[in-house]
C-alpha atoms as a PDB file:
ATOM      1  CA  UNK A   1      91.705 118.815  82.622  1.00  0.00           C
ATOM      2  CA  UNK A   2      88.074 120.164  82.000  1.00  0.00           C
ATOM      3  CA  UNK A   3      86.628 122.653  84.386  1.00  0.00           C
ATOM      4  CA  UNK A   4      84.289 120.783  87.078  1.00  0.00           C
ATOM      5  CA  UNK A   5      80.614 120.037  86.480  1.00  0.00           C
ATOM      6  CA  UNK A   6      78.056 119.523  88.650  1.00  0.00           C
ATOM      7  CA  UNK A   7      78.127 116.530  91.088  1.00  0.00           C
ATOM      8  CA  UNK A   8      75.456 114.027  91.507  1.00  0.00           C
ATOM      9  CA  UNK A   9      74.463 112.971  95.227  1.00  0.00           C
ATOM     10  CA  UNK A  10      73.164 110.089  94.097  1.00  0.00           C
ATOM     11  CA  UNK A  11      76.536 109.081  92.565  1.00  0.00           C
ATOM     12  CA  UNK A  12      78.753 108.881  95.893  1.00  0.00           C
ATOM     13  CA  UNK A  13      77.353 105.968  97.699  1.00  0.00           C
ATOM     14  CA  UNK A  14      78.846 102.616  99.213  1.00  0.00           C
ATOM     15  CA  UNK A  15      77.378 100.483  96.403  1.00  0.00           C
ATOM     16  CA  UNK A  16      79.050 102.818  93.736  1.00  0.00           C
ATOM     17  CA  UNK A  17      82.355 102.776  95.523  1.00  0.00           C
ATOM     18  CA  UNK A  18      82.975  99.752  97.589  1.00  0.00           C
ATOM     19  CA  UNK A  19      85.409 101.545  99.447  1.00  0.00           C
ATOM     20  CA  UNK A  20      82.795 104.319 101.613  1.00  0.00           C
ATOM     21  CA  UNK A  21      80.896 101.655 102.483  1.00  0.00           C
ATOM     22  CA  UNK A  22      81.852 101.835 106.215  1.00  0.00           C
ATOM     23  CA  UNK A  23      81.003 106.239 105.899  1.00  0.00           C
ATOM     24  CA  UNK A  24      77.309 107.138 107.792  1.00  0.00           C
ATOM     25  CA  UNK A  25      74.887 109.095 106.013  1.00  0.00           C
ATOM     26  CA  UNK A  26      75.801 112.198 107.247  1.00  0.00           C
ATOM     27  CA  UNK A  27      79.482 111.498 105.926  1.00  0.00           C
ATOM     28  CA  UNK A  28      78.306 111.049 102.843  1.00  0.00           C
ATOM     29  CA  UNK A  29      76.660 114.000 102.619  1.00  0.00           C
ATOM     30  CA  UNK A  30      80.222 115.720 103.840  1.00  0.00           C
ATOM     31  CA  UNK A  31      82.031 114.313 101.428  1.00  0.00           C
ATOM     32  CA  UNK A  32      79.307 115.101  98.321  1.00  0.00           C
ATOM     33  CA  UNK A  33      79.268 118.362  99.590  1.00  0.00           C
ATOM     34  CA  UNK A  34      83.003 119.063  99.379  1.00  0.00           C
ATOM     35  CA  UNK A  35      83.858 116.756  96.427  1.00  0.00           C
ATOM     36  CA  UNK A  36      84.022 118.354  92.558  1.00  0.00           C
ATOM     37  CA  UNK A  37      83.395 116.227  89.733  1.00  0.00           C
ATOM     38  CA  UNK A  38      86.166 117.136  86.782  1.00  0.00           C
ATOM     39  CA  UNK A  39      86.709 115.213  83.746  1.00  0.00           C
ATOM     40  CA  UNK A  40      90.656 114.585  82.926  1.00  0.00           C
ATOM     41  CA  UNK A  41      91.373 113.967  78.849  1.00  0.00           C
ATOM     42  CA  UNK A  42      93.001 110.554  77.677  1.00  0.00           C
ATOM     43  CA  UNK A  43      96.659 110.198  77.972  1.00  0.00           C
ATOM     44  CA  UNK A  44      96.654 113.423  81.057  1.00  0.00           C
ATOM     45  CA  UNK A  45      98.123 112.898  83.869  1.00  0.00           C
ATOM     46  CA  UNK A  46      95.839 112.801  87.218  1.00  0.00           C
ATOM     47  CA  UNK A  47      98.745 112.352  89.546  1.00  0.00           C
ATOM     48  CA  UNK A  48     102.934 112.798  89.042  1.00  0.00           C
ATOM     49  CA  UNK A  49     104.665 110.692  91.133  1.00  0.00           C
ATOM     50  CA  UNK A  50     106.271 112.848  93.873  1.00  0.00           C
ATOM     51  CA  UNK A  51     103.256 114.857  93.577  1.00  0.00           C
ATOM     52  CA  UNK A  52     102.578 116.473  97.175  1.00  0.00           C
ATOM     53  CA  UNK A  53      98.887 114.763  97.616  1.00  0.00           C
ATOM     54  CA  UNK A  54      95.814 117.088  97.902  1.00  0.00           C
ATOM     55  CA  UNK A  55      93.419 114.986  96.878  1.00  0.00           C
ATOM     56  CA  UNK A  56      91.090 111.812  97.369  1.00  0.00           C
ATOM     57  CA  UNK A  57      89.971 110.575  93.810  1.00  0.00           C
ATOM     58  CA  UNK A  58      86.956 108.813  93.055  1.00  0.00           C
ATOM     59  CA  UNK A  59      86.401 107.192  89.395  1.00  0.00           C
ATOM     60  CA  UNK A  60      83.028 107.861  88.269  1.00  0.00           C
ATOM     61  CA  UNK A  61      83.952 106.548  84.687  1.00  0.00           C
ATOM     62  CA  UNK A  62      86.811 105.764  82.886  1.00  0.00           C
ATOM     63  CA  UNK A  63      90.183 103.681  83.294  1.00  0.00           C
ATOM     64  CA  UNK A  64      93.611 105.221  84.371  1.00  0.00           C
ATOM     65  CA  UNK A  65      96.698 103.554  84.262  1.00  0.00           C
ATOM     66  CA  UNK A  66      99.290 103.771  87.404  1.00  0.00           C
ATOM     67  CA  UNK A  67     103.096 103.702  86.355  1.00  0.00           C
ATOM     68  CA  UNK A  68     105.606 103.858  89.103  1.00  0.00           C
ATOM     69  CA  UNK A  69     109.444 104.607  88.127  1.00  0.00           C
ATOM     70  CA  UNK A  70     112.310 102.434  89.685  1.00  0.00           C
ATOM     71  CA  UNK A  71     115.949 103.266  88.646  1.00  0.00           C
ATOM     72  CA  UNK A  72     115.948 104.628  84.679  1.00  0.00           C
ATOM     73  CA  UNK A  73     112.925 102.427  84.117  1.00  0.00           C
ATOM     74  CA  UNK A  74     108.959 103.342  84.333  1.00  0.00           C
ATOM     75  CA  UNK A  75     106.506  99.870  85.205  1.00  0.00           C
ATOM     76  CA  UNK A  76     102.974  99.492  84.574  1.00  0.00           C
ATOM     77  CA  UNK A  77     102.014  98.562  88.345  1.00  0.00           C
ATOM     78  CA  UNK A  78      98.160  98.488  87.652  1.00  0.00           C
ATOM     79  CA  UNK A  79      94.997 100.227  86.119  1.00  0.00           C
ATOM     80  CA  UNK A  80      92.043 101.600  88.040  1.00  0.00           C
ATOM     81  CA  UNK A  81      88.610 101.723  87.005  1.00  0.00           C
ATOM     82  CA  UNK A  82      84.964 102.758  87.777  1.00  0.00           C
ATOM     83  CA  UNK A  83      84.040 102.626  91.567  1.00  0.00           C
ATOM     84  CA  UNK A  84      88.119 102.923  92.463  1.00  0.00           C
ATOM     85  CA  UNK A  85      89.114 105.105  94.491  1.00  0.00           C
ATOM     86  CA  UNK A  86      93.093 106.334  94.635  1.00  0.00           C
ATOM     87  CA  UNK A  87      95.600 109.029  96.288  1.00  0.00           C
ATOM     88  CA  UNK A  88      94.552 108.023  99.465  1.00  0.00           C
ATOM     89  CA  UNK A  89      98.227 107.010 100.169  1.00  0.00           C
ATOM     90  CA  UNK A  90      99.599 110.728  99.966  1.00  0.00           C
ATOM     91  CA  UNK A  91      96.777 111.746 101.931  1.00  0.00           C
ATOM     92  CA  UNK A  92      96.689 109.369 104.237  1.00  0.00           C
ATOM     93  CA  UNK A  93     100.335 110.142 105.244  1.00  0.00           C
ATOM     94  CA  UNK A  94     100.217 113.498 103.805  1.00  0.00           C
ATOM     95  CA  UNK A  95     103.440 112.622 101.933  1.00  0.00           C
ATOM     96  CA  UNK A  96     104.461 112.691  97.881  1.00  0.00           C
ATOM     97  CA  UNK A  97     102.304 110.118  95.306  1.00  0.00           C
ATOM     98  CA  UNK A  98     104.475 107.449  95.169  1.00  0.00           C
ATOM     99  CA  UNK A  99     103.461 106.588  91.484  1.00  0.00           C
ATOM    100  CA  UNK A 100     101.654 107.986  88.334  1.00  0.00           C
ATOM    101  CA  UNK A 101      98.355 107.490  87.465  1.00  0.00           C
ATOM    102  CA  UNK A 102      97.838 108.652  84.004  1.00  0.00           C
ATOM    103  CA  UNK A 103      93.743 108.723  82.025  1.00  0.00           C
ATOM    104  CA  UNK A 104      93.721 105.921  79.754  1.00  0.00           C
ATOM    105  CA  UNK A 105      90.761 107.347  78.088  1.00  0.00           C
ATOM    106  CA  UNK A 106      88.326 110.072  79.485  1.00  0.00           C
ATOM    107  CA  UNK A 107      87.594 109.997  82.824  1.00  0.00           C
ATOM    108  CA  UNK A 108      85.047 111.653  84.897  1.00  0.00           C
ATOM    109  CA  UNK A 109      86.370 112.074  88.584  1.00  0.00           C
ATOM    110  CA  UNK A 110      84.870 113.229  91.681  1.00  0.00           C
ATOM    111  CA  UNK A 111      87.790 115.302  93.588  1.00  0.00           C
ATOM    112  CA  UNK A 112      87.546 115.591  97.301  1.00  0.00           C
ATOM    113  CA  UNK A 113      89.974 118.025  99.618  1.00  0.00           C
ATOM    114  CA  UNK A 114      92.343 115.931 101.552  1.00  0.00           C
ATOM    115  CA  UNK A 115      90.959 118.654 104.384  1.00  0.00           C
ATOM    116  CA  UNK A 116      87.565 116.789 104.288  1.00  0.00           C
ATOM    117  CA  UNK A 117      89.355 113.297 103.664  1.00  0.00           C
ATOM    118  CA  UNK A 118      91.149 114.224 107.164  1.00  0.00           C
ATOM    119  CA  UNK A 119      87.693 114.970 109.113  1.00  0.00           C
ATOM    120  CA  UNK A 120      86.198 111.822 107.741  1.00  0.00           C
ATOM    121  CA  UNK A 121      89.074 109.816 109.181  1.00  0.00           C
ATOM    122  CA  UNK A 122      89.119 111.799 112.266  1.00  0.00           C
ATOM    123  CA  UNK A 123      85.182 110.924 112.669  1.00  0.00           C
ATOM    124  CA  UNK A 124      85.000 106.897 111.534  1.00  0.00           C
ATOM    125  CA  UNK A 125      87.908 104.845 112.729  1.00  0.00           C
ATOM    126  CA  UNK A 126      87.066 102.570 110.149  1.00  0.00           C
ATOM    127  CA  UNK A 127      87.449 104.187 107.553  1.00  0.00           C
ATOM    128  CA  UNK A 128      90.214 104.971 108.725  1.00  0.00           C
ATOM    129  CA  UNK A 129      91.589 101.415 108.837  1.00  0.00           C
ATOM    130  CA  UNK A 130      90.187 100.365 105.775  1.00  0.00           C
ATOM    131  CA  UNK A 131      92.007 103.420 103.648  1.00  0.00           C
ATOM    132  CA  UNK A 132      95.179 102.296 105.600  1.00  0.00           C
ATOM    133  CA  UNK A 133      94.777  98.434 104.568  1.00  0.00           C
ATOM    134  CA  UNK A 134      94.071 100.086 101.168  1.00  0.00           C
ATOM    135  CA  UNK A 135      96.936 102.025 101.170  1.00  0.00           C
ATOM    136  CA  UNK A 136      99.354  99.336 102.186  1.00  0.00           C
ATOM    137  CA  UNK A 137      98.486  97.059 100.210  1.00  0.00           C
ATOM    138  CA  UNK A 138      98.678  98.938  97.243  1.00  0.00           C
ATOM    139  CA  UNK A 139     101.984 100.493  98.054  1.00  0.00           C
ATOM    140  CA  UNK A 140     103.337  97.041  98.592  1.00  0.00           C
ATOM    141  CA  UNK A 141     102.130  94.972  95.699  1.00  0.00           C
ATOM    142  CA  UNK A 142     103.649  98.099  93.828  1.00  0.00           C
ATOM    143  CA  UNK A 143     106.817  98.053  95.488  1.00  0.00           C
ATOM    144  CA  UNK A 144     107.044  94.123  94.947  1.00  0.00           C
ATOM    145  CA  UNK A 145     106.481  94.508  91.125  1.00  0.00           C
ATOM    146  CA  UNK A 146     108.921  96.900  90.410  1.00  0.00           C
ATOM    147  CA  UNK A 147     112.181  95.468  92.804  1.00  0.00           C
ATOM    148  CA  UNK A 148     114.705  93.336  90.351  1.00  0.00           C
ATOM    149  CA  UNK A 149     114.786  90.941  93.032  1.00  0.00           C
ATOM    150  CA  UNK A 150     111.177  90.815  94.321  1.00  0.00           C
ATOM    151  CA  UNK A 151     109.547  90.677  90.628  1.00  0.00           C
ATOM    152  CA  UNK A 152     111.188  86.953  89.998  1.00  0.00           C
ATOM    153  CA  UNK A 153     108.752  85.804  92.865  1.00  0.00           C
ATOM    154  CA  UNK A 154     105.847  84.166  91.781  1.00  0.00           C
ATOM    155  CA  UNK A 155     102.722  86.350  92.163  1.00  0.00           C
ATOM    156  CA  UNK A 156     100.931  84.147  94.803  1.00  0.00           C
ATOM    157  CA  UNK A 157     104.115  83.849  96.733  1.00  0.00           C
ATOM    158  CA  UNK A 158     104.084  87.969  97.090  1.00  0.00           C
ATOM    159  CA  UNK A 159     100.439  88.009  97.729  1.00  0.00           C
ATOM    160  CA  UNK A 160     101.839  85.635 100.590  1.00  0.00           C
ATOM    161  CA  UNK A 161     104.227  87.895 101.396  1.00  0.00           C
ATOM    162  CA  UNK A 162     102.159  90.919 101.653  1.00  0.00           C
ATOM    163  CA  UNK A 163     100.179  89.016 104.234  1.00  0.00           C
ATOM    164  CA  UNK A 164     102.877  87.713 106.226  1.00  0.00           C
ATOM    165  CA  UNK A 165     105.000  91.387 106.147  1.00  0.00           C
ATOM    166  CA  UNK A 166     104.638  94.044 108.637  1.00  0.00           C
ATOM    167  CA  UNK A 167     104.048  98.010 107.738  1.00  0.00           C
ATOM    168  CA  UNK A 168     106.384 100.434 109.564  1.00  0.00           C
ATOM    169  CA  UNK A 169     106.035 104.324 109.368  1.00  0.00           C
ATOM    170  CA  UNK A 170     109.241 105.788 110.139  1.00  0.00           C
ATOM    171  CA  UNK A 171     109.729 109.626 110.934  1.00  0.00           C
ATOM    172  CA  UNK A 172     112.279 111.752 109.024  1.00  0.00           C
ATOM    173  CA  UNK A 173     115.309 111.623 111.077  1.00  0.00           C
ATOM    174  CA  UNK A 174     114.844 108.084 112.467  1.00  0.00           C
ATOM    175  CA  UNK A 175     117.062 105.240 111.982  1.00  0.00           C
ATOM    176  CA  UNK A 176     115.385 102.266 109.999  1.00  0.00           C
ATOM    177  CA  UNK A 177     118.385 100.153 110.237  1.00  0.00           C
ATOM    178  CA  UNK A 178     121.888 100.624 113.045  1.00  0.00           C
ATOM    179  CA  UNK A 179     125.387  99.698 112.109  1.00  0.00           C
ATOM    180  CA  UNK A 180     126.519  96.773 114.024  1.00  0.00           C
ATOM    181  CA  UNK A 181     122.990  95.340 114.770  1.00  0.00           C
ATOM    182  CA  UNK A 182     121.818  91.571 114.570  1.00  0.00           C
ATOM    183  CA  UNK A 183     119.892  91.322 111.145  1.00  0.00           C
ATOM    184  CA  UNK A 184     116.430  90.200 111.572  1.00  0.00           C
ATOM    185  CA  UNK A 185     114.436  91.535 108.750  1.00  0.00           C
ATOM    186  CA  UNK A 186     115.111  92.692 105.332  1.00  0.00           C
ATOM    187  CA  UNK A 187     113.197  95.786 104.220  1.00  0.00           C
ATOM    188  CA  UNK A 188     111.315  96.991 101.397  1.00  0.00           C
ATOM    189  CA  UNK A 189     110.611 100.955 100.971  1.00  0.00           C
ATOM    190  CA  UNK A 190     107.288 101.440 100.067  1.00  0.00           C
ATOM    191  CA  UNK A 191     107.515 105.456 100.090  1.00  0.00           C
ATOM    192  CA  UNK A 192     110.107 108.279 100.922  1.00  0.00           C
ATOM    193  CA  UNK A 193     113.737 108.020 100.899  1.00  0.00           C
ATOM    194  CA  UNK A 194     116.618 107.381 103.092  1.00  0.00           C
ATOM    195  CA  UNK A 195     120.100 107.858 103.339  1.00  0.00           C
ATOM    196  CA  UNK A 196     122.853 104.949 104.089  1.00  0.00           C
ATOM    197  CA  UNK A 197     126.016 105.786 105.740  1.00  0.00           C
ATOM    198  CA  UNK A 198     128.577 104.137 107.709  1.00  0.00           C
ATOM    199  CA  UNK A 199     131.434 105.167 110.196  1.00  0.00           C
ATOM    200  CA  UNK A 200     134.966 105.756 108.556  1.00  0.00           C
ATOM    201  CA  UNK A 201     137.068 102.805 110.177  1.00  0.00           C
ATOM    202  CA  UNK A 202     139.872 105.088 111.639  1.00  0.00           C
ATOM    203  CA  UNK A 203     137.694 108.259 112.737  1.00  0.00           C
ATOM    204  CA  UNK A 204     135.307 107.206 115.104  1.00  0.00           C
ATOM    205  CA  UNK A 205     133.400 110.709 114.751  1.00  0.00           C
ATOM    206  CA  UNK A 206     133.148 110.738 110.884  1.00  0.00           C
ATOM    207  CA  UNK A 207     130.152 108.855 108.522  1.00  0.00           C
ATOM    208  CA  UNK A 208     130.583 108.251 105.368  1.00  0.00           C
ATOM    209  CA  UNK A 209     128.253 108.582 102.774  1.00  0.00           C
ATOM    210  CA  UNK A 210     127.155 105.192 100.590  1.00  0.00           C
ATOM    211  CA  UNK A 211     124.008 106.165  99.219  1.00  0.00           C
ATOM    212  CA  UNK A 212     120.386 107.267  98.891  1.00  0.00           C
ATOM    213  CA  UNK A 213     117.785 104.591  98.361  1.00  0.00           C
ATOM    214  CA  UNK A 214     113.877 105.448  97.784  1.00  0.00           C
ATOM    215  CA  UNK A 215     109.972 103.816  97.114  1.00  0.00           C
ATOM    216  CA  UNK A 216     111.185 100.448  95.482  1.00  0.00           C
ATOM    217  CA  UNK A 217     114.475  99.673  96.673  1.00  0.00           C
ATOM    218  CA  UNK A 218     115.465  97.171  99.589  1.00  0.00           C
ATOM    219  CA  UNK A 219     117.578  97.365 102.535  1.00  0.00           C
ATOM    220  CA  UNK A 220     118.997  94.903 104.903  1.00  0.00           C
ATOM    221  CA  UNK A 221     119.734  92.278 101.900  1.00  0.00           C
ATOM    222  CA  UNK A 222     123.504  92.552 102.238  1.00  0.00           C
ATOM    223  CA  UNK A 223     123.504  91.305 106.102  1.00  0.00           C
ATOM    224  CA  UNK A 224     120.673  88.107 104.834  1.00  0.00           C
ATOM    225  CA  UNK A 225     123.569  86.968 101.754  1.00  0.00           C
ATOM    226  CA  UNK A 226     126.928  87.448 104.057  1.00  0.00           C
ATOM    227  CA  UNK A 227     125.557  86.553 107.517  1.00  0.00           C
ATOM    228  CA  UNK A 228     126.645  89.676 109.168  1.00  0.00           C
ATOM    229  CA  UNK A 229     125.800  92.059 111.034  1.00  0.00           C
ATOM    230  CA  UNK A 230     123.999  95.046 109.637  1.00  0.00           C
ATOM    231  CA  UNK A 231     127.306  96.837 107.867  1.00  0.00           C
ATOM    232  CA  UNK A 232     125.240 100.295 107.247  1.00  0.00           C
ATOM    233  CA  UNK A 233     123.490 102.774 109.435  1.00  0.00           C
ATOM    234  CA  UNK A 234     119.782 103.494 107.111  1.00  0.00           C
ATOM    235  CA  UNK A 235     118.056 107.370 108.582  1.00  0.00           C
ATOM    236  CA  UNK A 236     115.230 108.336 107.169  1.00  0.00           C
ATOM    237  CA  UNK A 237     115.848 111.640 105.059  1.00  0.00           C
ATOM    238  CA  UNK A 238     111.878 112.430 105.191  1.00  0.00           C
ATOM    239  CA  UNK A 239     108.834 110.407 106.235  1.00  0.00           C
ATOM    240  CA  UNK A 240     109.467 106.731 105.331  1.00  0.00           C
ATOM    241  CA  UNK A 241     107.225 103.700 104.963  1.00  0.00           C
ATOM    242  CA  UNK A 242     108.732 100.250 104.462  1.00  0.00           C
ATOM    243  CA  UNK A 243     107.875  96.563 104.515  1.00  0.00           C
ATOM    244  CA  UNK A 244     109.378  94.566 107.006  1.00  0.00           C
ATOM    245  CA  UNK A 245     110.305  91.048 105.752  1.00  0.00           C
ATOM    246  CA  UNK A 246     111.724  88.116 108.128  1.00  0.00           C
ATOM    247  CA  UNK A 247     114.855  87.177 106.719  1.00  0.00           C
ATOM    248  CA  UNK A 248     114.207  83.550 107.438  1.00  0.00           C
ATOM    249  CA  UNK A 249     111.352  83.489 104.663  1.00  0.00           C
ATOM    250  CA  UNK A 250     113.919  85.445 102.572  1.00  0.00           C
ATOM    251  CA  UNK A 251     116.683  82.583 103.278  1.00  0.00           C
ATOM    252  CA  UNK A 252     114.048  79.707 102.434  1.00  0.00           C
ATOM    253  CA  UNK A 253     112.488  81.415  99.195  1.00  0.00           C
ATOM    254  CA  UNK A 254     115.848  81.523  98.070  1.00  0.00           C
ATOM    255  CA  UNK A 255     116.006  78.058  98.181  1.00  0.00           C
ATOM    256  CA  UNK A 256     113.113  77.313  96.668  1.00  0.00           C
ATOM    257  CA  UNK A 257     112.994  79.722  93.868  1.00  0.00           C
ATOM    258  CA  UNK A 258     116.496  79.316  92.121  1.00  0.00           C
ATOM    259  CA  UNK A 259     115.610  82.944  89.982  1.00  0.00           C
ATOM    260  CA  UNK A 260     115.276  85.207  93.420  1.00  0.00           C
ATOM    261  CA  UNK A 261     118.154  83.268  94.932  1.00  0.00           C
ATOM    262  CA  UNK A 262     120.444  83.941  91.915  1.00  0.00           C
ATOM    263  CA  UNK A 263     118.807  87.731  91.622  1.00  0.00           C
ATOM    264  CA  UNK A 264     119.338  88.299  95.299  1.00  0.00           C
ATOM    265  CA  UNK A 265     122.787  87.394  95.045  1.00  0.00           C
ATOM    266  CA  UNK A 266     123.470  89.094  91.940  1.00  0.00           C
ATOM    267  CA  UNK A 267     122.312  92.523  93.917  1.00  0.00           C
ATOM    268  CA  UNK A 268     124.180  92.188  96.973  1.00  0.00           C
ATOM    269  CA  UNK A 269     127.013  91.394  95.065  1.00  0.00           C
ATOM    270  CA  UNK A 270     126.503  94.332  92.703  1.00  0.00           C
ATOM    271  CA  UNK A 271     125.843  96.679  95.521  1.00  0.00           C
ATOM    272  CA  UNK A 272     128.925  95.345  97.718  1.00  0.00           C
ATOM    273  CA  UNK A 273     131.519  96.304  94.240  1.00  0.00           C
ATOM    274  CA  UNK A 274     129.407  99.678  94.078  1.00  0.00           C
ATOM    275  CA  UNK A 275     130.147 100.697  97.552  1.00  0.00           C
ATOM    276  CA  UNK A 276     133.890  98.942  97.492  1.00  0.00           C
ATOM    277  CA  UNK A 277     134.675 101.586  94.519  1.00  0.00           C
ATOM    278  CA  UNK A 278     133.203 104.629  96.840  1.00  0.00           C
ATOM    279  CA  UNK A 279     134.531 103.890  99.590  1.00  0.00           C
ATOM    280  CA  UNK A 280     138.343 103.501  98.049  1.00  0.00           C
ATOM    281  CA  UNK A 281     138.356 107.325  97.144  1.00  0.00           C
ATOM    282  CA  UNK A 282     138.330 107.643 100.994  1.00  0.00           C
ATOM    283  CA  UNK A 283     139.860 104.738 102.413  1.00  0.00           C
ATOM    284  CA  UNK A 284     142.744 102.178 101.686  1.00  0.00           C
ATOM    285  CA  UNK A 285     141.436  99.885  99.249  1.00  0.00           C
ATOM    286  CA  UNK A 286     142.443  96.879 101.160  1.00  0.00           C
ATOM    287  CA  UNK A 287     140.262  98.453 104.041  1.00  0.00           C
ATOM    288  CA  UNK A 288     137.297  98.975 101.588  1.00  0.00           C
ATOM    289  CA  UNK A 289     137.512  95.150  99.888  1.00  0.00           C
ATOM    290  CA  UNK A 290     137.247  93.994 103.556  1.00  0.00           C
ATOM    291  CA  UNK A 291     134.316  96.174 104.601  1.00  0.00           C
ATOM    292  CA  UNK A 292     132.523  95.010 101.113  1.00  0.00           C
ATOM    293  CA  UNK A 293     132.956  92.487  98.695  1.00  0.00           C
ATOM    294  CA  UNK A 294     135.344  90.672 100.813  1.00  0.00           C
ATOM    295  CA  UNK A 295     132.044  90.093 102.936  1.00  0.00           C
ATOM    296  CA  UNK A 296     130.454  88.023 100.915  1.00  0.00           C
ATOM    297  CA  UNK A 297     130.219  84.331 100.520  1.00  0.00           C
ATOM    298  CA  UNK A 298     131.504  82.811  96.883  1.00  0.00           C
ATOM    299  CA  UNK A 299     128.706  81.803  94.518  1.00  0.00           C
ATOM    300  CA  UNK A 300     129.502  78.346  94.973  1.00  0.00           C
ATOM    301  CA  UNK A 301     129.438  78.384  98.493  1.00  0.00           C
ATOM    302  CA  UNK A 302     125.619  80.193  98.141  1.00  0.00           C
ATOM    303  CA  UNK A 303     124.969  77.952  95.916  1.00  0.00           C
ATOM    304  CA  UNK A 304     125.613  74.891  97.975  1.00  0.00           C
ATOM    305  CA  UNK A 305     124.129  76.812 101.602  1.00  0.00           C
ATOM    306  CA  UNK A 306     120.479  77.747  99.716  1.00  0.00           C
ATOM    307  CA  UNK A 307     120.805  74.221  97.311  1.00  0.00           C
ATOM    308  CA  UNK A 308     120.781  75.892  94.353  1.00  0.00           C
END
């Protein structure tokens, strides 16, 4: 990173950046009075995901490439170029960056303190609405791209889906999803990570542990393949954002696109053995086949339900 230079007025403006359109003149001047302009190297990083985020970034020139990691593998989820802007998620929620972006080449960026981000949102609701919009949808297309079972979709039928889905912000400590509940929706964690537990069969007072899922992942798939009732209890270990997906469009894309059906499958099914071995260091096994795998339909049965 290069120390800052001096910032142009004339540079921050709704025709340069589509996105301040909706600021007022004396917002602009706000924000050009607050904002540094600081020119990043090729190949530096701009933002590590997990990052806490400080910062609203504006592309003056330049491209930067956003990576997001999912499991042991990094995705290229998109680029950004001149007239982008991008953070806003973190500071928006004033959570972690929940990917990379990285300088392609160098990049001149105008830097802006979440502080002043804050009063600008405070001061024009839309702006405020049209940073969230922006933030959603990027976090979700994101999300989409990187999820085993998402990513066989066709892209038109997740720009559908994005449209279609609802945003939830959940606060740490809340419960996204209840043991025991009717399943109505199947969920997609945009940001933040949760924790998935469930009671021990023969002490009533005693969870047990299953696992920790984070920005990427899905929850609620099990209950949409085995027809169940939720089998999990999902809390929220820090501020969570998912998206909420009916599971009746899950249950007919399945049918209609033979790769998610089979990749759906293939994860519940996966995830049902993984928890089936956990839980048999702490219960009977017999008792952890039936709370698992034991749960779910054979592949020939799927097959024939979903007319694979």
């Amino acid at each position: 990173m290069i120390q800052p230079n001096t910032t142009n007025h004339d540079d921050i403006q709704g025709n340069t950046f589509p996105d301040l359109r909706v600021l007022y003149p004396d917002e602009f001047q706000l924000l050009f009075s607050s904002a540094e302009l600081i020119t990043f190297k090729a190949d530096e990083p701009v933002i590590e995901e997990g990052q806490k985020g400080e910062s609203l970034y504006l592309v003056k020139s330049g491209q930067l490439l956003v990576n997001k990691r999912h499991d042991d593998d990094v995705y290229e989820v998109g680029s950004i170029t001149p007239g982008d802007i991008f953070g806003e998620a973190s500071v928006l929620y004033q959570g972690t960056a929940g990917a990379e972006v990285r300088a392609i080449d160098d990049c001149e960026l105008y830097v802006v303190p979440a502080e002043t981000v804050h009063m600008l949102f405070d001061s024009n609701e839309r702006f405020l609405r049209a940073t969230t919009q922006l933030a959603e949808r990027r976090a979700a297309a994101s999300a989409l791209a990187v999820n085993p079972v998402f990513a066989t979709l066709p892209m038109a039928v997740r720009e559908v889906a994005l449209y279609n889905a609802k945003y939830v912000n959940v606060k740490e400590g809340e419960v996204i999803i209840h043991e025991g509940d009717e399943a109505s929706f199947m969920f997609l964690i945009l940001a933040g990570k949760v924790e998935i537990s469930l009671h021990h069969p023969s002490e009533l007072d005693k969870h047990i542990f299953v696992a920790e899922r984070g920005s990427g992942d899905e929850l609620g798939e099990i209950a949409v393949i085995t027809g169940y009732p939720h089998g999990a209890t999902v809390k929220a270990l820090e501020p969570v954002r998912v998206l909420a997906l009916r599971n009746a469009c899950i249950t007919a894309w399945s049918g209609r696109y033979s790769d998610f059906g089979y990749a759906l499958y293939g994860q519940v099914y996966r995830k049902l053995k993984e928890n089936r071995a956990m839980l048999s260091a702490v219960l009977d096994d017999r008792d952890a086949r039936d709370m698992t795998i034991n749960t779910i339909p054979s592949l020939e049965d799927y097959k024939l339900k979903n007319h694979l």
